[in-house]
PDB file of N, CA and C in Angstrom:
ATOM      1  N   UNK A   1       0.836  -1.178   0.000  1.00  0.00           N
ATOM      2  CA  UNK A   1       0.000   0.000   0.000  1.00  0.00           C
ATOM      3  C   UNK A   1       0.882   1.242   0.000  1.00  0.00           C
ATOM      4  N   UNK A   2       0.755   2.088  -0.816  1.00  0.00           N
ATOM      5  CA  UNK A   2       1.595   3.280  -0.863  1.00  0.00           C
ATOM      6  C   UNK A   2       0.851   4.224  -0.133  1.00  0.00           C
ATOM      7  N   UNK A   3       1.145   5.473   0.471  1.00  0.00           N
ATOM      8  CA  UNK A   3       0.816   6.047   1.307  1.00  0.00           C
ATOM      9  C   UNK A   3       0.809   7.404   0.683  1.00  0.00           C
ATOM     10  N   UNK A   4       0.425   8.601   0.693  1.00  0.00           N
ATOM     11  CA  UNK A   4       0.237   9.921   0.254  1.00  0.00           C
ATOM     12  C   UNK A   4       1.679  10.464   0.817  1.00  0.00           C
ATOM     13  N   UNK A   5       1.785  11.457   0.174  1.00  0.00           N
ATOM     14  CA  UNK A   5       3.063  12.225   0.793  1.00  0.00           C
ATOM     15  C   UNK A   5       2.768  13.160   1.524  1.00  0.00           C
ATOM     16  N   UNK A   6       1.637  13.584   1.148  1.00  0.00           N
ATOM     17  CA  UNK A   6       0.666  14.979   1.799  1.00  0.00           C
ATOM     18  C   UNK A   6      -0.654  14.298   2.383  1.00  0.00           C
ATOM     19  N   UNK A   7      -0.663  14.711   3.775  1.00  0.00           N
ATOM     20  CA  UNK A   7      -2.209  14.853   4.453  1.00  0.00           C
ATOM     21  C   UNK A   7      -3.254  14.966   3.588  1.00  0.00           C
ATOM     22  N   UNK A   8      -4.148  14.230   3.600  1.00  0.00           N
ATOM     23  CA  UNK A   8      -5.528  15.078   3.338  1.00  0.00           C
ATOM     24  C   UNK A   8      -6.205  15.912   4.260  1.00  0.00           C
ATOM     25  N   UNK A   9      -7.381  16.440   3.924  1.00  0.00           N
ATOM     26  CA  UNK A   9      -8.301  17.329   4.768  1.00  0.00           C
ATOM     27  C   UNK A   9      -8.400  16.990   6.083  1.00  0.00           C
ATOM     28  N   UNK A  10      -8.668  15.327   6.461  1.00  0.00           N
ATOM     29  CA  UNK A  10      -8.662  14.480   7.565  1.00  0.00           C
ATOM     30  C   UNK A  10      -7.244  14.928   8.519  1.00  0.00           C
ATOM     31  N   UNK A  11      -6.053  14.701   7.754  1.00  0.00           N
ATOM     32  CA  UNK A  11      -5.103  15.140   8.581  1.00  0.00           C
ATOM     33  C   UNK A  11      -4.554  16.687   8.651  1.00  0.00           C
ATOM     34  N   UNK A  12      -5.436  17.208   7.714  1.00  0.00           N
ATOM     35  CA  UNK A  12      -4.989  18.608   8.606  1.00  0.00           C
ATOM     36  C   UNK A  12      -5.823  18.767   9.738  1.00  0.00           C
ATOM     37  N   UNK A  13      -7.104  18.391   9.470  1.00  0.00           N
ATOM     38  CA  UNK A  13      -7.664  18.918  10.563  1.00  0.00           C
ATOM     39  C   UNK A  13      -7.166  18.243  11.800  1.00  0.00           C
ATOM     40  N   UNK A  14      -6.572  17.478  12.178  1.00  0.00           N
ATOM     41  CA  UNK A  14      -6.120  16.534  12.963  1.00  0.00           C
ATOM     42  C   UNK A  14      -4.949  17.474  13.328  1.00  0.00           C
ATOM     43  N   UNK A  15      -4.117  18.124  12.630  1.00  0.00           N
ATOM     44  CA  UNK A  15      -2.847  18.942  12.875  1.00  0.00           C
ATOM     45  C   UNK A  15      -3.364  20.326  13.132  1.00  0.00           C
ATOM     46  N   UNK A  16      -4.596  21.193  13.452  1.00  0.00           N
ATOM     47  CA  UNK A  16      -4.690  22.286  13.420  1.00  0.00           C
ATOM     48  C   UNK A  16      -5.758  21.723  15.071  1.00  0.00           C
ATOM     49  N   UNK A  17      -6.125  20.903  14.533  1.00  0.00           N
ATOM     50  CA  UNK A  17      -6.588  20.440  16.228  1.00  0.00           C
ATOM     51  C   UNK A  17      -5.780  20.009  17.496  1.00  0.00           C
ATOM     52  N   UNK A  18      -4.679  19.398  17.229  1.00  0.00           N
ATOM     53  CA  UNK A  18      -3.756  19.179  17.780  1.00  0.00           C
ATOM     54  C   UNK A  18      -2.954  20.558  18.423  1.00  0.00           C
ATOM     55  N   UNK A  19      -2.900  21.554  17.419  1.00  0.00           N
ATOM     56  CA  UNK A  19      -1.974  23.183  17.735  1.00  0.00           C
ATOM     57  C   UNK A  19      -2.809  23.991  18.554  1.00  0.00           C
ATOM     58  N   UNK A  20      -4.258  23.319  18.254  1.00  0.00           N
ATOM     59  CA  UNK A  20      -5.211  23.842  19.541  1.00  0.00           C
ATOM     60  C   UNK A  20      -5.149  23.201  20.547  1.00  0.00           C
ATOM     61  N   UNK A  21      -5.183  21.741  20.593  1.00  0.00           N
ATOM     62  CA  UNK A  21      -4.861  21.402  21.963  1.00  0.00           C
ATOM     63  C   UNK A  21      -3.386  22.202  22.662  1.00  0.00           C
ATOM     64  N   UNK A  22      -2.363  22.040  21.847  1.00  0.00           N
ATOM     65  CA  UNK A  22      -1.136  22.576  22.189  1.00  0.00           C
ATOM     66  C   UNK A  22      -0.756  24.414  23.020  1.00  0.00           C
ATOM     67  N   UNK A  23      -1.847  24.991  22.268  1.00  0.00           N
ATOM     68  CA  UNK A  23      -2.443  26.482  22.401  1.00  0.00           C
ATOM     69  C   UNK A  23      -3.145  26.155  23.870  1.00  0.00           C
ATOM     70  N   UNK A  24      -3.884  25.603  23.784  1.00  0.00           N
ATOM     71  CA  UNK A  24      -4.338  25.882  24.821  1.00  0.00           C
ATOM     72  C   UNK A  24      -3.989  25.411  26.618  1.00  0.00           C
ATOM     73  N   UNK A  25      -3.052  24.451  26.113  1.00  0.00           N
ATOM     74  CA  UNK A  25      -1.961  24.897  27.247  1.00  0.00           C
ATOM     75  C   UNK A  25      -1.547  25.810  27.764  1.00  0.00           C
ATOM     76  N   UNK A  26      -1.528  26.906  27.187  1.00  0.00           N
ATOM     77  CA  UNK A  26      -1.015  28.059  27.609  1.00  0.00           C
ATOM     78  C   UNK A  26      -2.251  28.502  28.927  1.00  0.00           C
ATOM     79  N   UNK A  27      -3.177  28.245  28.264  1.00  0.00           N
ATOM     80  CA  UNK A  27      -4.455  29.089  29.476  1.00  0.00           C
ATOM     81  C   UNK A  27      -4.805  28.543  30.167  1.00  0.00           C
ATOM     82  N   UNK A  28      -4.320  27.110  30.184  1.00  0.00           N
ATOM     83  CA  UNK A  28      -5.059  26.255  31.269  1.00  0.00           C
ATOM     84  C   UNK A  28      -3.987  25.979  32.304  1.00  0.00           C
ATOM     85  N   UNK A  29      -2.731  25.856  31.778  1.00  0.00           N
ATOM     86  CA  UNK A  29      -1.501  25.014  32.354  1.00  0.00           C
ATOM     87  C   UNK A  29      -1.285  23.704  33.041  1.00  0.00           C
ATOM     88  N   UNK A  30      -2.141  23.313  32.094  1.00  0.00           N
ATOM     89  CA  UNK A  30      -2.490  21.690  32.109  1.00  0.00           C
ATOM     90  C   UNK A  30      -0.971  20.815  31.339  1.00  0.00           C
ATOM     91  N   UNK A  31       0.097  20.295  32.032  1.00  0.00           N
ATOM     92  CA  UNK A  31       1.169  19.751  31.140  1.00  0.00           C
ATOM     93  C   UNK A  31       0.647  18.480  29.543  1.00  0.00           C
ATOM     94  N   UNK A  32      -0.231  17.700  30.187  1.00  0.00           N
ATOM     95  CA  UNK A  32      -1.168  16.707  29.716  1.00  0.00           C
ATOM     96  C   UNK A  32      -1.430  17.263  28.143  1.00  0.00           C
ATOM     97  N   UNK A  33      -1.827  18.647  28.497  1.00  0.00           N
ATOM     98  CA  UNK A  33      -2.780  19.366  27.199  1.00  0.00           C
ATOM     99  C   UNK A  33      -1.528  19.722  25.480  1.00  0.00           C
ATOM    100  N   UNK A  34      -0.519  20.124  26.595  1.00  0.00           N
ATOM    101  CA  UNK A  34       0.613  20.104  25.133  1.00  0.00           C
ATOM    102  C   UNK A  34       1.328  18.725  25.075  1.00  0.00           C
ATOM    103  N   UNK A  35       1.325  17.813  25.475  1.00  0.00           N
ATOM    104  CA  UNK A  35       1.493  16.424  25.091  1.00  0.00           C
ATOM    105  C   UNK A  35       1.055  15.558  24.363  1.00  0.00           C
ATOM    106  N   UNK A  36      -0.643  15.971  24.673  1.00  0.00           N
ATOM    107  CA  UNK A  36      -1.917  15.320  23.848  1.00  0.00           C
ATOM    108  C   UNK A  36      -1.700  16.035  22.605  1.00  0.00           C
ATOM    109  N   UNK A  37      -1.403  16.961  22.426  1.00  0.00           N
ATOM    110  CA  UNK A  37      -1.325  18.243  21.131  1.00  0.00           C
ATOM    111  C   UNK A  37       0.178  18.091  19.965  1.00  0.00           C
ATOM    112  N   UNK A  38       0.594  17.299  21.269  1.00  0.00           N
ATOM    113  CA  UNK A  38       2.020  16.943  19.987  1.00  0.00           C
ATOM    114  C   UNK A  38       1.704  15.547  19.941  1.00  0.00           C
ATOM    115  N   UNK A  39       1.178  14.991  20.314  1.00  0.00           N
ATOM    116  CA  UNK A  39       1.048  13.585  19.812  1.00  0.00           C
ATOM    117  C   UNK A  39      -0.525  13.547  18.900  1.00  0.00           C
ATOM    118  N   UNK A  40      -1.463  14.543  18.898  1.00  0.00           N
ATOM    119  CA  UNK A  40      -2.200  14.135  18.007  1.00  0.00           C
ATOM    120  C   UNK A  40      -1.665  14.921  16.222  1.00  0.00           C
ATOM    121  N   UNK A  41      -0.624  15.979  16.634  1.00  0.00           N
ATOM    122  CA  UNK A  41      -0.332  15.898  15.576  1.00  0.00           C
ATOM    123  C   UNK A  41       0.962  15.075  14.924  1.00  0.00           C
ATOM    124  N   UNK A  42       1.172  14.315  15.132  1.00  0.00           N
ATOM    125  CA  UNK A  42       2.461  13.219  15.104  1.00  0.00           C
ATOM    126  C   UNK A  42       1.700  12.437  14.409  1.00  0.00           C
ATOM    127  N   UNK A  43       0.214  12.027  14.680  1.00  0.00           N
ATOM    128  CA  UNK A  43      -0.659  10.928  14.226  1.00  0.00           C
ATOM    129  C   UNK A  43      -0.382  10.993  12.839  1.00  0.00           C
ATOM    130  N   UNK A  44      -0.949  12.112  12.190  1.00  0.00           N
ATOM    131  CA  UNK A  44      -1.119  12.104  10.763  1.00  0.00           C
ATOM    132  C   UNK A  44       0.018  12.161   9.565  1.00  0.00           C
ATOM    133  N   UNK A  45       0.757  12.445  10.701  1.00  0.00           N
ATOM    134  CA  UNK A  45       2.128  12.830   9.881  1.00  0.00           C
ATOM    135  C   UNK A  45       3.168  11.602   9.552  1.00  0.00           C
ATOM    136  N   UNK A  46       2.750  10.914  10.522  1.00  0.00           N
ATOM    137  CA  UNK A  46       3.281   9.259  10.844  1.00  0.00           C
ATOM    138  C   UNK A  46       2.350   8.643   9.529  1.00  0.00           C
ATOM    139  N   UNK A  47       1.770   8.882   9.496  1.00  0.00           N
ATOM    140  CA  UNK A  47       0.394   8.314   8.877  1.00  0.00           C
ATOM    141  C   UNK A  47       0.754   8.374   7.420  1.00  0.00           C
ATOM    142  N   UNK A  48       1.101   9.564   6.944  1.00  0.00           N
ATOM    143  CA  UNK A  48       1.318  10.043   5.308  1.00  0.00           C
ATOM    144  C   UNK A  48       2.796   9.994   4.994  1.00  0.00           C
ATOM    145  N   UNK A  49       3.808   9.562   5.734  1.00  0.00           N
ATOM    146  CA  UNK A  49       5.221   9.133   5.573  1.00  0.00           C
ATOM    147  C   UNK A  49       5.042   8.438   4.782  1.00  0.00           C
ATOM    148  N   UNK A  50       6.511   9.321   3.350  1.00  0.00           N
ATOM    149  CA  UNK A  50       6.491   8.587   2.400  1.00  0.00           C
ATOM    150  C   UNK A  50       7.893   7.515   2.666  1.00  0.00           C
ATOM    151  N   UNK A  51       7.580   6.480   2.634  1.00  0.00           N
ATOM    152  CA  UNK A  51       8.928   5.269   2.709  1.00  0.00           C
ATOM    153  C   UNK A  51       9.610   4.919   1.468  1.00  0.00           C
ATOM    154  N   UNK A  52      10.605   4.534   1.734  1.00  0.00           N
ATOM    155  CA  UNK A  52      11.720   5.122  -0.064  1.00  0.00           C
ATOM    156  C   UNK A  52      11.452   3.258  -0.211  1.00  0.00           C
ATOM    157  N   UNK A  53      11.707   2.564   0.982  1.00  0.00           N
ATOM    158  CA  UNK A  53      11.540   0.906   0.911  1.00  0.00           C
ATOM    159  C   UNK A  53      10.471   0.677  -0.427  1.00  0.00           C
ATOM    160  N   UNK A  54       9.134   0.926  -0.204  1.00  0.00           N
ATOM    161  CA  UNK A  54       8.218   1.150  -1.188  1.00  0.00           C
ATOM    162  C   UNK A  54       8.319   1.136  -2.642  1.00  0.00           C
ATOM    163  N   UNK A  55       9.215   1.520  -3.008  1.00  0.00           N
ATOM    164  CA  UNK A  55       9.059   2.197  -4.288  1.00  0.00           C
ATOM    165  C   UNK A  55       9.476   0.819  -5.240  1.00  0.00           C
TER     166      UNK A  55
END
């Protein structure tokens, strides 16, 4: 299965949701909240890695 090189719509929104979770660390000062925020955007990005093995 080859994989996209670029996100779709699904994973941006996943990466602009994530910079909100990350953001909003700031107002809450919840440590949890920018952790959850870098790991939900890690998801998609993991996700659309292009592998050279593949080709």
């Amino acid at each position: 299965m080859k994989l996209n090189r670029y996100p779709d719509r699904t994973g941006v929104a996943m990466i602009a949701f994530g910079v909100l979770l990350g953001a909003s660390y700031f107002y809450f000062r919840q440590f949890w909240l920018i952790v959850l925020g870098i790991a939900w955007i890690m998801i998609p990005l993991f996700l659309t890695a292009d592998s050279e093995e593949e080709e």
